[in-house]
Protein backbone atom coordinates (compact mmCIF):
# COMPACT_ATOMS: atom_id res chain seq x y z
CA UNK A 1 -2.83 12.60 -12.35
CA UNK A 2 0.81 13.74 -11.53
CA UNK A 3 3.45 11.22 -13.20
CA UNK A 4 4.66 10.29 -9.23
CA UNK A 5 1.42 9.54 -8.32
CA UNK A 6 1.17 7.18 -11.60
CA UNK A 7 4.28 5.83 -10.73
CA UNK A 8 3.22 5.24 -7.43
CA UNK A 9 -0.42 3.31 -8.58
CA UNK A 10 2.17 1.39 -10.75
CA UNK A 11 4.16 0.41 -7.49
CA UNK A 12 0.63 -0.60 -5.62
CA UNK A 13 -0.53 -2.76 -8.67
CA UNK A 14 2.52 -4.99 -9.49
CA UNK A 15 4.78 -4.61 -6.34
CA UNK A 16 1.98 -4.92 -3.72
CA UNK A 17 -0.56 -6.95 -5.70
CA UNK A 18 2.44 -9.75 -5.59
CA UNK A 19 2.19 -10.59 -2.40
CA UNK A 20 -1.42 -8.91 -1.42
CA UNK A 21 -2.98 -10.57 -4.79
CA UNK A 22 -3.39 -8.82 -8.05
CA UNK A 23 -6.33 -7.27 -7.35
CA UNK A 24 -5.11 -7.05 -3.54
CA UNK A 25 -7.92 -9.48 -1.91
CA UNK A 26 -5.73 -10.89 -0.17
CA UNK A 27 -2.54 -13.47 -1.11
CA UNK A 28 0.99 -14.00 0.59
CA UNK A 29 0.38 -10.74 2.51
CA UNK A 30 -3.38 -9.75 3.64
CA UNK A 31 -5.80 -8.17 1.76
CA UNK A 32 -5.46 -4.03 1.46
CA UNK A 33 -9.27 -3.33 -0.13
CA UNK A 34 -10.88 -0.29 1.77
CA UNK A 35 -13.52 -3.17 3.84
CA UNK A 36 -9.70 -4.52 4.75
CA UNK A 37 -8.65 -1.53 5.85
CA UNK A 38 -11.64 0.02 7.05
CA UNK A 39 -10.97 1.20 10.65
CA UNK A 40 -7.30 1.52 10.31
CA UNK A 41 -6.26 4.94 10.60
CA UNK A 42 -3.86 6.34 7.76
CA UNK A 43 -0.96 6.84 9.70
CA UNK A 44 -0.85 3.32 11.09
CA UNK A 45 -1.14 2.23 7.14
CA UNK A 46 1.56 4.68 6.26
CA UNK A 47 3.82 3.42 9.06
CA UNK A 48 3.38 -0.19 7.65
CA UNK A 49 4.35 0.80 4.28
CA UNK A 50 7.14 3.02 5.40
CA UNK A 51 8.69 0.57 7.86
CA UNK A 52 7.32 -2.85 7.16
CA UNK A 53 6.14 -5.72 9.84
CA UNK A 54 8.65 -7.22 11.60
CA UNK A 55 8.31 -10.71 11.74
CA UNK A 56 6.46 -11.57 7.91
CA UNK A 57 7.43 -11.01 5.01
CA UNK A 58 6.44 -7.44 4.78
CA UNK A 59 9.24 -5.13 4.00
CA UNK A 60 10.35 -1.54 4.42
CA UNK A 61 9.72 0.56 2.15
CA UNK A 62 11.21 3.71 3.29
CA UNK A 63 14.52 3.85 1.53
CA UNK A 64 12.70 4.15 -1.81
CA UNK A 65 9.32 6.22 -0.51
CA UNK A 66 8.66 9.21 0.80
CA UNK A 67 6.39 10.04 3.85
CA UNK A 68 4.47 11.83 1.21
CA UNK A 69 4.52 8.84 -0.98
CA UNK A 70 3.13 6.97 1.81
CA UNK A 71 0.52 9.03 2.42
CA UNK A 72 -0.84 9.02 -0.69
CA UNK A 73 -0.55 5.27 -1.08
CA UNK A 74 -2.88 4.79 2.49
CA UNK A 75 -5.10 6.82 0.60
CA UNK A 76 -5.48 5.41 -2.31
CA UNK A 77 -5.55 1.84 -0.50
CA UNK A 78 -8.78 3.67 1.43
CA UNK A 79 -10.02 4.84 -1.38
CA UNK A 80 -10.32 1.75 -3.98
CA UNK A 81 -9.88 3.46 -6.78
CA UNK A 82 -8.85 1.34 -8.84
CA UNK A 83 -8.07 2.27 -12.91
């Protein structure tokens, strides 16, 4: 796995899973397992990381990701592979 992409898993697991729950089931924030997100395309999931949701407590993340970065994390959020 490229060391951005291990980075990036890193990001998921601690900055995510703080408010979405550890294991992202679900906490402060909903839950981003694929059943979650099942049905969401991966641009809408990209544009919620990238931009945040006005009006809670999820932020913008697009000063310190890349679209690419983005796109990778809706994937991975899809996927459920977690290691």
């Amino acid at each position: 796995m490229p060391a951005r992409h291990l980075e990036l898993r890193h990001l998921v697991e601690h900055d995510c899973g703080s408010c979405h729950g550890m294991t992202l089931a679900g906490g402060l924030g909903p839950p981003l397992t694929p059943s979650a997100l099942e049905g969401k395309p991966l641009e809408y999931i990209e544009a919620m990381i990238l931009r945040g949701r006005p009006g809670s407590a999820m932020p913008a993340w697009d000063a310190m990701l890349s679209e690419d970065d983005a796109r990778w994390i809706a994937r991975y959020l899809k996927a459920g592979t977690r290691k």
